[in-house]
PDB file of N, CA and C in Angstrom:
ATOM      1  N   UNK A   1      27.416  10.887  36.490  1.00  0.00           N
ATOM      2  CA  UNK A   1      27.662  11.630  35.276  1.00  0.00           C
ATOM      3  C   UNK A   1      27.293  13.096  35.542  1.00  0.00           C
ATOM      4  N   UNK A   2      28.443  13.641  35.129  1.00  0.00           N
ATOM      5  CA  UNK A   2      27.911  15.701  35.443  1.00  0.00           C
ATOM      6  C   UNK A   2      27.202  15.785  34.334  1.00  0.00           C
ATOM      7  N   UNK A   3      27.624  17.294  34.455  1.00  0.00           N
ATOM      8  CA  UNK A   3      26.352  18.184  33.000  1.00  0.00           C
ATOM      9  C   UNK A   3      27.097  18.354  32.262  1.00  0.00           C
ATOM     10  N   UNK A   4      28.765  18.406  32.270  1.00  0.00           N
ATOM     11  CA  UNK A   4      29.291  17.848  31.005  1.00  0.00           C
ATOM     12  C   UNK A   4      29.634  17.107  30.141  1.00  0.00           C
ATOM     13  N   UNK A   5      29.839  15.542  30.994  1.00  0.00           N
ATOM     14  CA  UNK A   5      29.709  14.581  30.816  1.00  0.00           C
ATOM     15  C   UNK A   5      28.751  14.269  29.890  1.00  0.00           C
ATOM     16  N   UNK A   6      27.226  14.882  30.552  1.00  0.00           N
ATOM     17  CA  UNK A   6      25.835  14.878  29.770  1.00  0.00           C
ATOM     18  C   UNK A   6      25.848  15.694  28.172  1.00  0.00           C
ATOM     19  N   UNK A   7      26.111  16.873  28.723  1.00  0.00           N
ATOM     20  CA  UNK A   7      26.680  17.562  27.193  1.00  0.00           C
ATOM     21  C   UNK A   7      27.141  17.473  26.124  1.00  0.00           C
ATOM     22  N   UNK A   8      28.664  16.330  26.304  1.00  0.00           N
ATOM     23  CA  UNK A   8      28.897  16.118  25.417  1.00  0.00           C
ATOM     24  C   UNK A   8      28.069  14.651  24.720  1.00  0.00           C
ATOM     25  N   UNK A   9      27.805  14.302  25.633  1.00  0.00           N
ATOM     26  CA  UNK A   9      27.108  12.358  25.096  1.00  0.00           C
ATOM     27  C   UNK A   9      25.685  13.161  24.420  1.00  0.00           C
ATOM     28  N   UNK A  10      25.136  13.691  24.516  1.00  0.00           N
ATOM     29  CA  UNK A  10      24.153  14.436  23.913  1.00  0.00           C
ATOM     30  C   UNK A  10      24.540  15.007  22.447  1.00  0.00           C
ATOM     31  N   UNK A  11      25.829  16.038  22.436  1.00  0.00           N
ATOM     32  CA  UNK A  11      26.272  16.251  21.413  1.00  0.00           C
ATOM     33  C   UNK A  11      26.802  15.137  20.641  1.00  0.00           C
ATOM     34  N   UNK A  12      27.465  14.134  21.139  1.00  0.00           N
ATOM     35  CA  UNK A  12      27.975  12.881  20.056  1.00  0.00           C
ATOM     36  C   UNK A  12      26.815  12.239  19.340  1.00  0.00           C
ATOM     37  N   UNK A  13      25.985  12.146  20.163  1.00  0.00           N
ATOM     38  CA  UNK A  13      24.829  11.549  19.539  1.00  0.00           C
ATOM     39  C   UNK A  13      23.678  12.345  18.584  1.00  0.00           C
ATOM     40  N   UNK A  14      23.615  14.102  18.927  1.00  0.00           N
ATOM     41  CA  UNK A  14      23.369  14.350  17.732  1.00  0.00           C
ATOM     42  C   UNK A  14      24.157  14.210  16.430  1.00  0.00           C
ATOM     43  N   UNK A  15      25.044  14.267  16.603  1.00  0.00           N
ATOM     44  CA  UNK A  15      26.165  14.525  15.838  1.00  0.00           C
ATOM     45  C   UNK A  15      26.063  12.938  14.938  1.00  0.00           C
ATOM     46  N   UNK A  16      25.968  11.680  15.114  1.00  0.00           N
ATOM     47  CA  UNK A  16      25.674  10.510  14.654  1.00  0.00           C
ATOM     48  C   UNK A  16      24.398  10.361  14.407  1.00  0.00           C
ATOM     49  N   UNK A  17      23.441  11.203  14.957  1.00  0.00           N
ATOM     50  CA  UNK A  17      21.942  11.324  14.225  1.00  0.00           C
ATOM     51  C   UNK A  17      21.950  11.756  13.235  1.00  0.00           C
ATOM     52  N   UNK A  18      22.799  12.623  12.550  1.00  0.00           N
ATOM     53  CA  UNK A  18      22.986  13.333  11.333  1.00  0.00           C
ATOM     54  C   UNK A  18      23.668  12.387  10.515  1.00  0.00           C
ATOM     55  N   UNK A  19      24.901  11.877  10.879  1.00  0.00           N
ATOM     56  CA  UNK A  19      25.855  11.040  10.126  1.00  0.00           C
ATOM     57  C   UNK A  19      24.642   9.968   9.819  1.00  0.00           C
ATOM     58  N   UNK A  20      23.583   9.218  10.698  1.00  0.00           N
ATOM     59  CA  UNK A  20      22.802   8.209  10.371  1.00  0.00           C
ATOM     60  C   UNK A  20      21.505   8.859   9.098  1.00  0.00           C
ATOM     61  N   UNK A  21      21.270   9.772   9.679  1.00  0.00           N
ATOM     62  CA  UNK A  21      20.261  10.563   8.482  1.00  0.00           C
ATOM     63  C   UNK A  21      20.785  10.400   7.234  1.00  0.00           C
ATOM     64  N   UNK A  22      21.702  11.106   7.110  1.00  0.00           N
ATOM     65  CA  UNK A  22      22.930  11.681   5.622  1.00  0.00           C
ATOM     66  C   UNK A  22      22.761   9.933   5.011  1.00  0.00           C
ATOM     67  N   UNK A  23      23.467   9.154   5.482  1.00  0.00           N
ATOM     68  CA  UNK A  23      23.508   7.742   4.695  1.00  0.00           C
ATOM     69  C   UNK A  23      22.274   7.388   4.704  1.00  0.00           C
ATOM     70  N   UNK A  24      21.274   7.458   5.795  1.00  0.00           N
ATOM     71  CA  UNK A  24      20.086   6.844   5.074  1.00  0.00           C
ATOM     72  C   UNK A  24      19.346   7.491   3.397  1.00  0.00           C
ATOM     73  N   UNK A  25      19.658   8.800   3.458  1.00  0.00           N
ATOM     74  CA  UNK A  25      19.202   9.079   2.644  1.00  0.00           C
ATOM     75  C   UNK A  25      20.106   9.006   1.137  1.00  0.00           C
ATOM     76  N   UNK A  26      21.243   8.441   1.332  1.00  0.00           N
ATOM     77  CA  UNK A  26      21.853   8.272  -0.130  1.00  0.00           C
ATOM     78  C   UNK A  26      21.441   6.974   0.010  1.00  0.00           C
ATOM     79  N   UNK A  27      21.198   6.145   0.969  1.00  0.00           N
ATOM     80  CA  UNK A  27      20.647   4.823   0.851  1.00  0.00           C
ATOM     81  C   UNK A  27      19.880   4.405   0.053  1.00  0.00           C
ATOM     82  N   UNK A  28      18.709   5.251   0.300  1.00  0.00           N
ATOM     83  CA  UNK A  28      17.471   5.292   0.101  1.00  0.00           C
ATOM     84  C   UNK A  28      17.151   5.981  -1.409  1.00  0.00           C
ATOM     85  N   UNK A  29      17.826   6.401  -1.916  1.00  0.00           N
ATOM     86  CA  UNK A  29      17.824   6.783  -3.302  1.00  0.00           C
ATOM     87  C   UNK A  29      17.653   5.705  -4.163  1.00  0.00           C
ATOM     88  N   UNK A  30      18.257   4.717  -4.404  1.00  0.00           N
ATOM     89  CA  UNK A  30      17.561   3.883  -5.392  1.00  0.00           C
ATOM     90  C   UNK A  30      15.973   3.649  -5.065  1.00  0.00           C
ATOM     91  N   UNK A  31      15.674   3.817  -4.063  1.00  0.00           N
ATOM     92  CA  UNK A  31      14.458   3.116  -3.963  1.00  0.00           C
ATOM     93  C   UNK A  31      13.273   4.513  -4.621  1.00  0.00           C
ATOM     94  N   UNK A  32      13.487   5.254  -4.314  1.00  0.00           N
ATOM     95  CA  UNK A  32      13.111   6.827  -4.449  1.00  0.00           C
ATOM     96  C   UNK A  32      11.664   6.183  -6.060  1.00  0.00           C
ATOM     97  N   UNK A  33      12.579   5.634  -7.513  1.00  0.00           N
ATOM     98  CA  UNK A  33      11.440   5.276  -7.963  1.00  0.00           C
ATOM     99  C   UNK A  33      10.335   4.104  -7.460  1.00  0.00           C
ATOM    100  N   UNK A  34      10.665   3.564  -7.141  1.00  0.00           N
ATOM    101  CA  UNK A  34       9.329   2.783  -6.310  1.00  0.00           C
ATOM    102  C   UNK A  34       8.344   3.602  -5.458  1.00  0.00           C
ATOM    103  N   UNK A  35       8.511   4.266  -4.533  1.00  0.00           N
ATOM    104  CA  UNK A  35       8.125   5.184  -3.873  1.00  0.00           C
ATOM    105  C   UNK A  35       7.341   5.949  -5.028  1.00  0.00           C
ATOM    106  N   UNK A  36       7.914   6.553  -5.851  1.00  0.00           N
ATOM    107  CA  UNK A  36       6.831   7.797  -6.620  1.00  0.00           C
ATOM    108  C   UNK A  36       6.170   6.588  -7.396  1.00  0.00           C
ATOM    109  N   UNK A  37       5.857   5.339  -8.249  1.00  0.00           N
ATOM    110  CA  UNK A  37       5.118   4.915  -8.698  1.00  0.00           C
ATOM    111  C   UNK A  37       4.218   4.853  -7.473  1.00  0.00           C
ATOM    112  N   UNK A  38       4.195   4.144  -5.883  1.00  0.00           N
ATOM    113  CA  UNK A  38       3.263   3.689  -5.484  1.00  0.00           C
ATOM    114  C   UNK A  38       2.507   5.459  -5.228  1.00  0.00           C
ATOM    115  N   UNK A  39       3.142   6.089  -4.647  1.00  0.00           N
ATOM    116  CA  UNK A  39       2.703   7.809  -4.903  1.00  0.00           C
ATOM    117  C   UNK A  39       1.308   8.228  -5.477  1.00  0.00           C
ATOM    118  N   UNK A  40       1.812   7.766  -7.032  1.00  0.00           N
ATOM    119  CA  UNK A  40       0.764   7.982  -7.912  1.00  0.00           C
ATOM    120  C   UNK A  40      -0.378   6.979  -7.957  1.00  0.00           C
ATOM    121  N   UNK A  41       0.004   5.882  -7.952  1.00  0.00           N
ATOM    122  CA  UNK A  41      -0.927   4.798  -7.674  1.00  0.00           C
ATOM    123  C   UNK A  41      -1.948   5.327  -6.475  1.00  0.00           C
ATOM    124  N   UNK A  42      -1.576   5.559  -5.248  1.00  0.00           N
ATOM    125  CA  UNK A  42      -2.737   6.365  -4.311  1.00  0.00           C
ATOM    126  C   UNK A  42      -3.065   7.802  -4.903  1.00  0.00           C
ATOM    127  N   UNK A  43      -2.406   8.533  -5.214  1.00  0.00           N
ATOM    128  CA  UNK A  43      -3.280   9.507  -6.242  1.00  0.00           C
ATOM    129  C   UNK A  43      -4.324   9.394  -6.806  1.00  0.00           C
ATOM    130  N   UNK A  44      -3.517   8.291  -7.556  1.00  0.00           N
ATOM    131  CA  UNK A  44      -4.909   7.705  -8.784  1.00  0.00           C
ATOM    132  C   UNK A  44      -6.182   7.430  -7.552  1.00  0.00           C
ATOM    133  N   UNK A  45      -6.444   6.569  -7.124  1.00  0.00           N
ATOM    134  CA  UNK A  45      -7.339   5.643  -6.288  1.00  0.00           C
ATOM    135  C   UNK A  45      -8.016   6.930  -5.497  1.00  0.00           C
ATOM    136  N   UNK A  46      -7.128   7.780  -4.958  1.00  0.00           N
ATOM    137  CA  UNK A  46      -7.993   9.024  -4.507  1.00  0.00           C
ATOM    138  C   UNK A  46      -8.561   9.686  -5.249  1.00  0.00           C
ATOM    139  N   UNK A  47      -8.323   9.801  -6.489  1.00  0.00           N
ATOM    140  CA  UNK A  47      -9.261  10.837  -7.239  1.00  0.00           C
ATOM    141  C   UNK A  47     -10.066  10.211  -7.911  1.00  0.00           C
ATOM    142  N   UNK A  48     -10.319   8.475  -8.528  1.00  0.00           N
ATOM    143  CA  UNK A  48     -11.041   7.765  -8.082  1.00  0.00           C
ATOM    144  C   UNK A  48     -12.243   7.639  -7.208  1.00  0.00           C
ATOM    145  N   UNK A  49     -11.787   8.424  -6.115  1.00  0.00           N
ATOM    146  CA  UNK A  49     -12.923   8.099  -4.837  1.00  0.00           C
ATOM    147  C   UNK A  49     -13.455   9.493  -4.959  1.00  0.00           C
ATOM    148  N   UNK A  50     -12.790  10.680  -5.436  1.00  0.00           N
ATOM    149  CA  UNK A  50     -13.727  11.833  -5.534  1.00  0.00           C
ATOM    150  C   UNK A  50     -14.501  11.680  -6.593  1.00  0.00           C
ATOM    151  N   UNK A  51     -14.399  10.958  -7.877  1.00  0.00           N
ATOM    152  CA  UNK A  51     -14.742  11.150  -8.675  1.00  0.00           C
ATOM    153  C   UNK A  51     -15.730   9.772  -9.069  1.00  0.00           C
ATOM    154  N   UNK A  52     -16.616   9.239  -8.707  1.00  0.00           N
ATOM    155  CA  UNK A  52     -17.209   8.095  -8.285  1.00  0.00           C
ATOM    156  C   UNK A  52     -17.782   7.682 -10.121  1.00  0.00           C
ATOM    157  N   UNK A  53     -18.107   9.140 -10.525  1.00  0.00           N
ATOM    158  CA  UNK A  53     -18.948   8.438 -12.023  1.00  0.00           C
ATOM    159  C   UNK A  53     -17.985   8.642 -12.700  1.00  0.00           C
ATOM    160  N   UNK A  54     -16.434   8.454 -13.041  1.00  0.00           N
ATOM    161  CA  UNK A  54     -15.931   7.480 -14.093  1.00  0.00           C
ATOM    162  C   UNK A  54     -16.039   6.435 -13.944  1.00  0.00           C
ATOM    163  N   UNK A  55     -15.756   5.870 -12.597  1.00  0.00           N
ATOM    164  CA  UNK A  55     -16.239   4.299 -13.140  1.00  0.00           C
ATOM    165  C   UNK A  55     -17.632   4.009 -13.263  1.00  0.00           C
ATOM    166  N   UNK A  56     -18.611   4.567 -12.709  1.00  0.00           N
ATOM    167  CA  UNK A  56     -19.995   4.293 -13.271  1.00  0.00           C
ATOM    168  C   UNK A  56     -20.242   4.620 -14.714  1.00  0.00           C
ATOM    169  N   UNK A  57     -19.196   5.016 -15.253  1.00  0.00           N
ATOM    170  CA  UNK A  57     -19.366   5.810 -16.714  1.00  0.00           C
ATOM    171  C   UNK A  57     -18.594   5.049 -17.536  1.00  0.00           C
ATOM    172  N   UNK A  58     -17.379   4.220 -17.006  1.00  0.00           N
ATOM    173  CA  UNK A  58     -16.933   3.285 -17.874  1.00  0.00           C
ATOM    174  C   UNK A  58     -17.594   1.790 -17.899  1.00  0.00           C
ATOM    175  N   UNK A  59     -18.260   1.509 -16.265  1.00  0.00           N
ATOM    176  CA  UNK A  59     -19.180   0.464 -16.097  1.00  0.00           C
ATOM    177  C   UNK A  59     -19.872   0.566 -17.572  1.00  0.00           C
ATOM    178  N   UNK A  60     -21.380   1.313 -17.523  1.00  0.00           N
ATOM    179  CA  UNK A  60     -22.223   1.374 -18.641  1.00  0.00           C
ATOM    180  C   UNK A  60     -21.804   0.981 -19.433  1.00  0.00           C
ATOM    181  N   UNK A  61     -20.549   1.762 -20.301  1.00  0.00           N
ATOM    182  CA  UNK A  61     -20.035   1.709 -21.558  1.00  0.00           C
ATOM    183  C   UNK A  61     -19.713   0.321 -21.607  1.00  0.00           C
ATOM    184  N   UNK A  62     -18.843  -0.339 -20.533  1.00  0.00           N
ATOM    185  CA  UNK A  62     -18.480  -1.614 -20.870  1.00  0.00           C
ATOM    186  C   UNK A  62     -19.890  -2.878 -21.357  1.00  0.00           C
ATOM    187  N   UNK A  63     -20.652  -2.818 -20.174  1.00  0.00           N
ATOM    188  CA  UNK A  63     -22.176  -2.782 -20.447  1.00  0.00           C
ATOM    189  C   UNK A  63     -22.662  -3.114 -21.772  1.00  0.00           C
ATOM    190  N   UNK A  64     -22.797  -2.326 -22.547  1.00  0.00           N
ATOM    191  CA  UNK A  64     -23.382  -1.468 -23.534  1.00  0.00           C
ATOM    192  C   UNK A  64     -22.081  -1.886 -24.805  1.00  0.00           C
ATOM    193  N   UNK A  65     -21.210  -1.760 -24.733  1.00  0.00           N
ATOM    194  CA  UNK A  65     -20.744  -2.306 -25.759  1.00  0.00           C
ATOM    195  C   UNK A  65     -19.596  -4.031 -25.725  1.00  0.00           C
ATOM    196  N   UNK A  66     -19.576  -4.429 -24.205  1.00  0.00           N
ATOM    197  CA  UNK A  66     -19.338  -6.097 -24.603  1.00  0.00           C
ATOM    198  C   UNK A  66     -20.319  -6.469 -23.582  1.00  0.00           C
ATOM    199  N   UNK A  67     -21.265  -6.950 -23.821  1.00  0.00           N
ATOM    200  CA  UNK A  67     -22.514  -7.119 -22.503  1.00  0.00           C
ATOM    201  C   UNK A  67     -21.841  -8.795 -22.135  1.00  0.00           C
ATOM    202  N   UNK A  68     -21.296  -9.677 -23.126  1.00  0.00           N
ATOM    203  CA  UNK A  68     -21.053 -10.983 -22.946  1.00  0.00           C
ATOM    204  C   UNK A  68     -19.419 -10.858 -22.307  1.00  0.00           C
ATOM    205  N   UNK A  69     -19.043 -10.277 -22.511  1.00  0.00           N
ATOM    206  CA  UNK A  69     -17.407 -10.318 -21.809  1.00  0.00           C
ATOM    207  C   UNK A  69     -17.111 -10.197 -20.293  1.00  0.00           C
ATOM    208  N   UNK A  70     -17.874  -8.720 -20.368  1.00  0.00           N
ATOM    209  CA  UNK A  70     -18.815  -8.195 -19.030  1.00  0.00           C
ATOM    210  C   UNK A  70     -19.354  -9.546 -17.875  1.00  0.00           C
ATOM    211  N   UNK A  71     -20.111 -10.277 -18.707  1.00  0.00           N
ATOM    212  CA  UNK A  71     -20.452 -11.046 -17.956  1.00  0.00           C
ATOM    213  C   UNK A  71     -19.969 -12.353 -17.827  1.00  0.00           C
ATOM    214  N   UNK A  72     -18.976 -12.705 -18.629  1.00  0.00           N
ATOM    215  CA  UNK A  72     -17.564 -13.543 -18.142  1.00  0.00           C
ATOM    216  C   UNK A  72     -17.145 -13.213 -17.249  1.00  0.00           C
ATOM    217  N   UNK A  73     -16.896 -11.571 -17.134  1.00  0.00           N
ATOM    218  CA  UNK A  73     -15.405 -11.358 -15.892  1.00  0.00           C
ATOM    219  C   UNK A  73     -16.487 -11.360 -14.858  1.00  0.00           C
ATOM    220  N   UNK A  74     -17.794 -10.969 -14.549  1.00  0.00           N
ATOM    221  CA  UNK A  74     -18.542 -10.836 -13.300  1.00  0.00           C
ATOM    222  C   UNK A  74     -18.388 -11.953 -12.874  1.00  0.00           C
ATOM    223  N   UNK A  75     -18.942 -13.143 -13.678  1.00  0.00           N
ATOM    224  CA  UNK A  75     -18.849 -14.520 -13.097  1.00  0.00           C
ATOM    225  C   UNK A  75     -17.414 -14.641 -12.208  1.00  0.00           C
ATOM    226  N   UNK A  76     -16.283 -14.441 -13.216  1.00  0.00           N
ATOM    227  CA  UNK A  76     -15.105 -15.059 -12.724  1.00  0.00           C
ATOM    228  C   UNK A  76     -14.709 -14.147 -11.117  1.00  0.00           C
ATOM    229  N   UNK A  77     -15.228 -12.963 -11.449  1.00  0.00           N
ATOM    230  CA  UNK A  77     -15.037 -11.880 -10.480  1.00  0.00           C
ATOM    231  C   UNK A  77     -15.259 -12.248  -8.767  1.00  0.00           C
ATOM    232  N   UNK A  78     -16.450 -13.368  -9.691  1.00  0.00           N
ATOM    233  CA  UNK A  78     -18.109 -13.895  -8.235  1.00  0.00           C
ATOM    234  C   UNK A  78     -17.530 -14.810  -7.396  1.00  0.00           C
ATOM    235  N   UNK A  79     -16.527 -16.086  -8.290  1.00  0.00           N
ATOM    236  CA  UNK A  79     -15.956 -17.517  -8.437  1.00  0.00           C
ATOM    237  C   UNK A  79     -15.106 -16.821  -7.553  1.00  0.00           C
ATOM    238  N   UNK A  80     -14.380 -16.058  -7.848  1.00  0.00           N
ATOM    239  CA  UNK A  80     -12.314 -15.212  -7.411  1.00  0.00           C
ATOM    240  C   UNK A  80     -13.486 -15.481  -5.423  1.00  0.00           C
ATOM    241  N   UNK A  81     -14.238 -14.630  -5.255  1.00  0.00           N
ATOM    242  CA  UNK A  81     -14.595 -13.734  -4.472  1.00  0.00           C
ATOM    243  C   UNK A  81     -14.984 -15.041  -3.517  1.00  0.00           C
ATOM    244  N   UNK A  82     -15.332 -16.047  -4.351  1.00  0.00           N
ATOM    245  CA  UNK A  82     -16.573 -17.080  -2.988  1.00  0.00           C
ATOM    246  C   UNK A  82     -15.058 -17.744  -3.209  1.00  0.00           C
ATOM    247  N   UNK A  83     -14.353 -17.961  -3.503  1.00  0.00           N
ATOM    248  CA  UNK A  83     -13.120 -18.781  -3.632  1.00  0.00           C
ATOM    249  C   UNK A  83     -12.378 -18.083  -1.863  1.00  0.00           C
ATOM    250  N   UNK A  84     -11.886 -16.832  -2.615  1.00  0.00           N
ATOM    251  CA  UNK A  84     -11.243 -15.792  -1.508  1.00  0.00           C
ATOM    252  C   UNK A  84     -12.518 -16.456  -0.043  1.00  0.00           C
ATOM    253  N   UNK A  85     -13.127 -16.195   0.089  1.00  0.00           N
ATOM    254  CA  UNK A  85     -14.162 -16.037   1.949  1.00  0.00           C
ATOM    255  C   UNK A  85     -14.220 -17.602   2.086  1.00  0.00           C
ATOM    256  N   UNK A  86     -14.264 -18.831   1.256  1.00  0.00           N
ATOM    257  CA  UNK A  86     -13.830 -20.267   1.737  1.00  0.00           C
ATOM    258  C   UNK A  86     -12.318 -20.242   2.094  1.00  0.00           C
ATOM    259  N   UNK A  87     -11.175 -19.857   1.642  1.00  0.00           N
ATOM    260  CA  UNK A  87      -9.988 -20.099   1.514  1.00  0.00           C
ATOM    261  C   UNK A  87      -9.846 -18.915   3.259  1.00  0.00           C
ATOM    262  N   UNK A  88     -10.350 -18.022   3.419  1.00  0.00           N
ATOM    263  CA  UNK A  88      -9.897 -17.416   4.342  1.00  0.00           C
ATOM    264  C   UNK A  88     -10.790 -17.566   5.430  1.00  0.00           C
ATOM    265  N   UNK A  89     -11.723 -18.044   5.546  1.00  0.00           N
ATOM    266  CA  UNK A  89     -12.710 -19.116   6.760  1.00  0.00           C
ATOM    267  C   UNK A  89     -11.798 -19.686   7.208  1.00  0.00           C
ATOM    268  N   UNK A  90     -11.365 -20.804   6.104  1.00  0.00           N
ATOM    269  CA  UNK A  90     -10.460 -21.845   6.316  1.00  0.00           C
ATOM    270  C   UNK A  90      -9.530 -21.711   7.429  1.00  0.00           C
ATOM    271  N   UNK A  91      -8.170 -20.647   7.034  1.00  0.00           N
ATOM    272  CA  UNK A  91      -7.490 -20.353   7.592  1.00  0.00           C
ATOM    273  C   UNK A  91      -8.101 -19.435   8.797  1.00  0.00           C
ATOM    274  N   UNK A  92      -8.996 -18.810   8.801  1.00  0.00           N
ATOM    275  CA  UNK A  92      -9.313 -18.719  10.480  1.00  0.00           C
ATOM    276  C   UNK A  92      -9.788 -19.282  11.055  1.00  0.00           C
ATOM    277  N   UNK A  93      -9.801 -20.848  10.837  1.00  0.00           N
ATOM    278  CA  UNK A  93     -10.540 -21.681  11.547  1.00  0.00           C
ATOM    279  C   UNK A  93      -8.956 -22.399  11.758  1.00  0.00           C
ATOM    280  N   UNK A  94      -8.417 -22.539  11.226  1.00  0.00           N
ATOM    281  CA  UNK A  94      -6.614 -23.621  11.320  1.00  0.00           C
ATOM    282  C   UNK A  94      -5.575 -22.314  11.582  1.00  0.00           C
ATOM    283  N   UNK A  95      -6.492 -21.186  12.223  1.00  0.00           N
ATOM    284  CA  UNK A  95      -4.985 -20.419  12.610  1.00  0.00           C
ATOM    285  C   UNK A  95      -3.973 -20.888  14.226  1.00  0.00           C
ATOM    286  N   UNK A  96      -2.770 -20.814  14.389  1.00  0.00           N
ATOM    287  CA  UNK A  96      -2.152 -21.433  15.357  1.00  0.00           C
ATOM    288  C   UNK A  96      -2.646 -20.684  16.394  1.00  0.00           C
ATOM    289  N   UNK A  97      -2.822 -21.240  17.700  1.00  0.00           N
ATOM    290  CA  UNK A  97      -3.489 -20.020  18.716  1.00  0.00           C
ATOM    291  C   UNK A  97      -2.362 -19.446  19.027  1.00  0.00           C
ATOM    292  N   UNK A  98      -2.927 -18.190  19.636  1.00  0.00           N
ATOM    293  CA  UNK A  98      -1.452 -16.861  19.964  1.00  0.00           C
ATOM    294  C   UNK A  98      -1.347 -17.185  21.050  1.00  0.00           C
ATOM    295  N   UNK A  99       0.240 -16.217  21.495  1.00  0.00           N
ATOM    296  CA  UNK A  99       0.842 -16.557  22.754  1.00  0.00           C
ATOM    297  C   UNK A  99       0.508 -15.835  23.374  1.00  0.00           C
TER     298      UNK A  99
END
């Protein structure tokens, strides 16, 4: 293969890198709202993590004004949690060995 040969197979193929771009991205347009909900969803969770005492500030309050509800969901929270580390022991003890 010469250097024109090379030239042009270089140029065809940018040239279909673009044509592949262009459709991915009308492709990809419906999906566009999914994308900005999950967006904001890590937004949220990051400013969340800068901001550590709203939830220590909605903790209390919850606290403080349903102390018995509060301590329904902890329980169930406790149950979810020892449920979750038996159920996933489990399965790393019955995982198939790798190849």
């Amino acid at each position: 293969m010469n250097n024109l040969e090379i030239a042009l197979k270089k140029q065809r193929l940018l040239i279909k890198s673009e044509q592949l771009r262009n459709e991915f991205g009308r492709n990809g347009r419906g999906i566009k709202p999914a994308f900005q909900v999950a967006d904001a969803g890590v937004a949220g969770v990051r400013w969340l993590q800068r901001h550590p005492e709203v939830i220590i500030g909605v903790a209390v309050t919850l606290v403080v004004a349903k102390p018995k509800a509060v301590l329904r969901w902890s329980q169930r929270a406790y149950t979810g949690w020892k449920t979750w580390q038996q159920i996933s022991g489990f399965l790393e003890q019955n995982r198939p060995p790798q190849r």
